[in-house]
Protein backbone atom coordinates (compact mmCIF):
# COMPACT_ATOMS: atom_id res chain seq x y z
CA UNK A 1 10.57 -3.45 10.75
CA UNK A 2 12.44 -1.34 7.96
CA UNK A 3 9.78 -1.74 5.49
CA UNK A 4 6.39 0.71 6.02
CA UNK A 5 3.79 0.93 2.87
CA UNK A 6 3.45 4.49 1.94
CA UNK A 7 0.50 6.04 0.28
CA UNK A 8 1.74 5.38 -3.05
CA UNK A 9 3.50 2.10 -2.79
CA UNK A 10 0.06 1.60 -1.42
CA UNK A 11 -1.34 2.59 -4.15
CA UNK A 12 0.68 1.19 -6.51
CA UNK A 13 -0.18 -2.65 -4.99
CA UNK A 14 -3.66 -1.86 -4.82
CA UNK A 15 -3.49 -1.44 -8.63
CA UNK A 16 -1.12 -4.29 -9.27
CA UNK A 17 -2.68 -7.02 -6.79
CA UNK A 18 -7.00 -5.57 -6.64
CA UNK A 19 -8.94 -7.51 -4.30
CA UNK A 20 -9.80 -10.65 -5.38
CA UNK A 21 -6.86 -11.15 -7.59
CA UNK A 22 -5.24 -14.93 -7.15
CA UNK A 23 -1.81 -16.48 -7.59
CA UNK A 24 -3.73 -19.64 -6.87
CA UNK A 25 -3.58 -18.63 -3.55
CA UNK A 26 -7.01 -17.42 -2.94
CA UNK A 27 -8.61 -20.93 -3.65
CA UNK A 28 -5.74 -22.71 -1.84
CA UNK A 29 -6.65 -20.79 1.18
CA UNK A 30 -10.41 -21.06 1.31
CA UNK A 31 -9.93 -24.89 0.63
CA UNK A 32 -7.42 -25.29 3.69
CA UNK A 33 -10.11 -23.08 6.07
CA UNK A 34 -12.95 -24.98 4.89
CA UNK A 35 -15.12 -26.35 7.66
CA UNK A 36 -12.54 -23.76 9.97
CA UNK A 37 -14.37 -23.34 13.15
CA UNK A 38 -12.91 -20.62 15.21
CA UNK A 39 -11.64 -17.28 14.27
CA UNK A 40 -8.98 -16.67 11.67
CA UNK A 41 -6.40 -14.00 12.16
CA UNK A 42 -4.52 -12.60 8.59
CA UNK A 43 -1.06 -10.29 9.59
CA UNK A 44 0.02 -7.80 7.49
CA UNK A 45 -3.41 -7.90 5.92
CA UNK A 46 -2.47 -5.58 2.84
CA UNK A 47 -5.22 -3.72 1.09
CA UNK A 48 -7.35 -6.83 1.60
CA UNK A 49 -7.02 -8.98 -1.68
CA UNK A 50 -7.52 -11.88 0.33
CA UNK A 51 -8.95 -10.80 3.51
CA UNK A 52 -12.05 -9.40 1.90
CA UNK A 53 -12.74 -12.87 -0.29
CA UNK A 54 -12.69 -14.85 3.44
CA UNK A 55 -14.70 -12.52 4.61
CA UNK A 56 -17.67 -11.66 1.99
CA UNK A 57 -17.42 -16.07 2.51
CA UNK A 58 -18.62 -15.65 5.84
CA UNK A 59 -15.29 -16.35 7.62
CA UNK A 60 -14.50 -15.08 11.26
CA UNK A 61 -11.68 -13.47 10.00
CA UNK A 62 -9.35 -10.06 10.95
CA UNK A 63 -5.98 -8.95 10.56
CA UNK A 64 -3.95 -5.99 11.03
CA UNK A 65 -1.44 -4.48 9.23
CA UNK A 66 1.76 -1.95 9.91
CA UNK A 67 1.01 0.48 6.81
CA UNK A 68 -2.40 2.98 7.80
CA UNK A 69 -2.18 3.97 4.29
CA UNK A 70 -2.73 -0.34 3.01
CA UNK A 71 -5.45 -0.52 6.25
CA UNK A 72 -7.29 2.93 4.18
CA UNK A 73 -7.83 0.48 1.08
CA UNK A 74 -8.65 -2.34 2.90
CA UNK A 75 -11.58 -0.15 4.99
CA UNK A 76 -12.20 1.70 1.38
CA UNK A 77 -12.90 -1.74 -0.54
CA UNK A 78 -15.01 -3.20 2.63
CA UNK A 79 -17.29 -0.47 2.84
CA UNK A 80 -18.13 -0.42 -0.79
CA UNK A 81 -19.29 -4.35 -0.33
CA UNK A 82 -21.38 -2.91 2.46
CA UNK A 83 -18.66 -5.37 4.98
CA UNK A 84 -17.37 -4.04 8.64
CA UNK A 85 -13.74 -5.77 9.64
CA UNK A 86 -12.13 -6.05 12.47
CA UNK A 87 -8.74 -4.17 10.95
CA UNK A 88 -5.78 -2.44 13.54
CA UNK A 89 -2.68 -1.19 12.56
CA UNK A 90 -0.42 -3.34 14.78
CA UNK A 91 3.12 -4.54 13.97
CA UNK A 92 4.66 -7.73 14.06
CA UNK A 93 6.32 -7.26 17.04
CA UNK A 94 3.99 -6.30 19.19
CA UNK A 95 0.78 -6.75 17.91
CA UNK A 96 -1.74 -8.55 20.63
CA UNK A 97 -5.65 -9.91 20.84
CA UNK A 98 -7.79 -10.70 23.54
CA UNK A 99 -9.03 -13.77 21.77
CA UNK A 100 -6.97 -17.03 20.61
CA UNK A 101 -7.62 -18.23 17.00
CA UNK A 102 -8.72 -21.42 15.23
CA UNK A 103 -5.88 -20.24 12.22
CA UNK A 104 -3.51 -17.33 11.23
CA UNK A 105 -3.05 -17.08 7.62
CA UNK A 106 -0.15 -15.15 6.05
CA UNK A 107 0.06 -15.37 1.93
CA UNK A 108 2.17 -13.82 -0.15
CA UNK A 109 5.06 -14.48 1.38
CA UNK A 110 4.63 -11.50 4.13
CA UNK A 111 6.32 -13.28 6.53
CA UNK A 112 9.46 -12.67 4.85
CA UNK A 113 9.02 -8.67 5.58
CA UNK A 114 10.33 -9.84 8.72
CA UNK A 115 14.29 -9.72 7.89
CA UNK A 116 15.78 -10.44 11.37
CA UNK A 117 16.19 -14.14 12.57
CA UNK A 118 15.53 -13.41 16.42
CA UNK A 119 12.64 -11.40 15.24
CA UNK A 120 11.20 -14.05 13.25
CA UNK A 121 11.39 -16.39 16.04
CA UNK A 122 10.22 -14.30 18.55
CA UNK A 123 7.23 -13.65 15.63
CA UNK A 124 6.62 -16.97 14.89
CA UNK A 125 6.11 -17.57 18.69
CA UNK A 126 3.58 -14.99 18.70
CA UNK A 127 1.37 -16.81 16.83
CA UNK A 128 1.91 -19.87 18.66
CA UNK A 129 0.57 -18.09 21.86
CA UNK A 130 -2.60 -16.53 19.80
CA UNK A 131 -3.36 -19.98 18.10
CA UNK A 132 -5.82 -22.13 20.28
CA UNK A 133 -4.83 -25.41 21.14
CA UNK A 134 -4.93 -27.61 17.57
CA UNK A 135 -5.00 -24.07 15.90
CA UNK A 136 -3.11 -23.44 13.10
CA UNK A 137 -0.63 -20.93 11.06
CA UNK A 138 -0.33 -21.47 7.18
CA UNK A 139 2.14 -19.46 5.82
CA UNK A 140 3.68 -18.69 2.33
CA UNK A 141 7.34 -18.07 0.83
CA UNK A 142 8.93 -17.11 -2.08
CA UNK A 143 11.49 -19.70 -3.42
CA UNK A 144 15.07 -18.08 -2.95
CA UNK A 145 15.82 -17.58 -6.23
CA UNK A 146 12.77 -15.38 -7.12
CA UNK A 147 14.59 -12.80 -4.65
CA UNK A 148 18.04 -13.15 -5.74
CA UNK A 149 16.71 -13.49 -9.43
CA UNK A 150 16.13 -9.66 -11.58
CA UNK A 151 17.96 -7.08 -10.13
CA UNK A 152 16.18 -3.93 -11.87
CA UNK A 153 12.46 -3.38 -13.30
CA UNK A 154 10.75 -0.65 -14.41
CA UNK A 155 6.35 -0.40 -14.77
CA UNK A 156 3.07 2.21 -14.72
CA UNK A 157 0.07 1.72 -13.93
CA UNK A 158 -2.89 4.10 -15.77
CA UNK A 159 -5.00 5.34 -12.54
CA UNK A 160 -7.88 7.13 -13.85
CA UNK A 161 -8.12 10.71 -14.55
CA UNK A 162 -5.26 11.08 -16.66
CA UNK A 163 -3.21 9.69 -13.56
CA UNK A 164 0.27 7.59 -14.23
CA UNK A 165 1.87 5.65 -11.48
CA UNK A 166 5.01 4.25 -12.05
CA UNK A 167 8.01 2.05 -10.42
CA UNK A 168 11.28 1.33 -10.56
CA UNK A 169 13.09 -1.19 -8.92
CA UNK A 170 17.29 -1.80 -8.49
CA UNK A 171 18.66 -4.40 -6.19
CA UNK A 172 20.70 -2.13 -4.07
CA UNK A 173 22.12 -5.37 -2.37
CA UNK A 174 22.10 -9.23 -1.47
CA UNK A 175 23.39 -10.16 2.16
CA UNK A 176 23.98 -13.33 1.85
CA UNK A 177 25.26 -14.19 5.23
CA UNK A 178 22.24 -12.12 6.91
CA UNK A 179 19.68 -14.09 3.81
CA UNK A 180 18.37 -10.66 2.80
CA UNK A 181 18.06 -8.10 -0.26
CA UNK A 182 17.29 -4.78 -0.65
CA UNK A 183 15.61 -3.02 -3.46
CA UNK A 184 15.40 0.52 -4.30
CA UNK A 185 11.62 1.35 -5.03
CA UNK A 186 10.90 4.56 -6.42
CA UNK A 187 7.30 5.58 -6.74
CA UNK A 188 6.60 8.38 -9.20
CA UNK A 189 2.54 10.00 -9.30
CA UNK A 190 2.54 12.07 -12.92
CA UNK A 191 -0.20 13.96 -14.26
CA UNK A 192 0.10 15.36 -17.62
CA UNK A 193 3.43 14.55 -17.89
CA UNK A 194 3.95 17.22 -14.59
CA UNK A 195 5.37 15.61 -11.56
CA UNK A 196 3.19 15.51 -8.62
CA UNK A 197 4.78 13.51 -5.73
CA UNK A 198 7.34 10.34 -4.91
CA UNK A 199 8.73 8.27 -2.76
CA UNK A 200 11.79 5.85 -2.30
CA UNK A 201 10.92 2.88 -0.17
CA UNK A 202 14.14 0.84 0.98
CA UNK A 203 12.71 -2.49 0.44
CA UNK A 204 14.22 -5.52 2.88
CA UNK A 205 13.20 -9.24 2.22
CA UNK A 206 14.49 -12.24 3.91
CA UNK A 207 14.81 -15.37 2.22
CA UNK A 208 14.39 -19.12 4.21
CA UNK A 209 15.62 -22.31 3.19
CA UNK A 210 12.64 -25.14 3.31
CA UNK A 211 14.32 -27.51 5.89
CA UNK A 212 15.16 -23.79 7.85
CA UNK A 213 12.27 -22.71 7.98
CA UNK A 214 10.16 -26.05 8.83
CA UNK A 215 12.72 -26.36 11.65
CA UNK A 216 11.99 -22.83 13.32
CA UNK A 217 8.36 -23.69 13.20
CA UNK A 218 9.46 -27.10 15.72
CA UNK A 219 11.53 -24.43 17.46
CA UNK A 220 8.85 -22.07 17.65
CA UNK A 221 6.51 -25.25 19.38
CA UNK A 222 4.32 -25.97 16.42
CA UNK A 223 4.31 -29.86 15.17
CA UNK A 224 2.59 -31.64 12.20
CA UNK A 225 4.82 -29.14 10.11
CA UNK A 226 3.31 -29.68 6.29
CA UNK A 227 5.28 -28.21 3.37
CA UNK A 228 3.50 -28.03 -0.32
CA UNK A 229 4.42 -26.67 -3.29
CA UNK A 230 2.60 -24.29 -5.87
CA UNK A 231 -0.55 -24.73 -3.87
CA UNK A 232 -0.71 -28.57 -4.25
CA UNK A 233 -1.34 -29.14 -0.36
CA UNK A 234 0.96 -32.38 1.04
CA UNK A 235 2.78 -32.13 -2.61
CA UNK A 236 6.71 -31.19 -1.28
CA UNK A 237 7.88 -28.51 -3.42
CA UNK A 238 10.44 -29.59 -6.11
CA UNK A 239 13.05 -27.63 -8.02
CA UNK A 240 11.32 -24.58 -10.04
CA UNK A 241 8.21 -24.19 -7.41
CA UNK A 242 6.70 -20.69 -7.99
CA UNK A 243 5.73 -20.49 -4.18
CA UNK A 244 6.14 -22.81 -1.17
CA UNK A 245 4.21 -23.27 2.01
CA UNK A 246 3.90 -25.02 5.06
CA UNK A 247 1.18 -25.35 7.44
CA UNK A 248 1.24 -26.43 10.63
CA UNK A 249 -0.59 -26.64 14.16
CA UNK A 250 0.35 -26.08 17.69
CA UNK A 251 -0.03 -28.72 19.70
CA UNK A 252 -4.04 -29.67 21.89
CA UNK A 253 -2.25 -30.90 24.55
């Protein structure tokens, strides 16, 4: 996978996107794992801004995440609420569990960090084989025209102690045969107006098409494929959705 958190994109998101913080996503997923009975799994589990909510709610829930400097945060915020998760850094590709799981939850659109098709599939069969029988995988996506949309940005964040982060963002390039962009993110740490440290993170997103991506979940083996819009569960997403997701189960039988 091309794109790896560093510590101060890290940073940066932890700022941006603190635990807690909803796009109406938060309450859509504690209403969909409501009465959930088995243990939840959340990939690429971030600094925790959602994770930690399931979890102070008394969820059986882990995750793991590729970035050890986003799995710091996460273990940083969940020891200050006095909480012990179950985090790994695991990829992807490879990641495994001894255990099956009731759900696997992936907001945010995360799933679309995974830029290869073949990849994806072989991903979204990986959670097919962790999900128990009647388990399910709820996943989030970005409508295609948020990624294709603004091609340059620039922001700070204040971080305490006379601190500045800041960002900017160019759109280096849209594939559209391959469905992918990359962005130029350059992370800048000042202090004082002196330079401290940077990085340049050579961001990769994949974009899906509804019907595409509803028919690699079939591929994949799930059924009862469910796709919402803005959060409005069984309410297909119309022209100008902000987010879209689909839920759905793999098979008891």
């Amino acid at each position: 996978m091309p794109n790896r958190y560093g510590k101060l994109a890290s940073w940066v998101y932890h700022l941006d996107k603190p635990i807690g913080h909803s796009f109406g996503d938060l309450e859509y997923y504690l209403e969909r794992l409501a009465g959930c009975d088995g243990p939840i799994l959340e990939p690429a589990v971030g600094n925790g801004r959602i994770f930690i909510p399931l979890l102070e709610k008394g969820l059986d829930i882990e995750g793991f995440d590729a970035s050890q400097d986003m799995l710091e945060l996460c273990r940083q915020e969940c020891q200050r609420r006095g909480l012990r998760p179950a985090l790994t850094c695991q990829t992807f590709e490879q990641f495994g569990y001894d255990r099956r799981f009731a759900c696997i939850v992936m907001p945010a659109g995360s799933i679309q960090l995974i830029t290869e098709t073949a990849s994806a599939m072989a991903v979204l069969r990986r959670f097919w084989d962790h999900l128990l029988p009647g388990g399910r995988l709820i996943v989030d996506i970005d409508p295609i025209e948020s990624l294709i949309g603004a091609a340059s940005a620039a922001r700070s964040w204040a971080a305490g102690g006379g601190d500045l982060l800041t960002m900017t963002s160019h759109r280096a390039g849209i594939d559209y045969i391959t469905q992918t962009t990359l962005s130029h993110l350059h992370y800048e740490h000042w202090r004082e107006g002196a330079l401290l440290s940077a990085e340049l993170d050579l961001f990769h997103l994949r974009w899906w098409g509804v019907d595409e991506l509803a028919f690699a979940l079939r591929q994949a083996g799930f059924v009862d494929v469910v796709v919402s819009g803005d959060y409005q569960h069984g309410c297909p997403p119309r022209s100008g959705a902000r987010i879209i997701s689909f839920e759905a189960s793999r098979p008891r039988g």
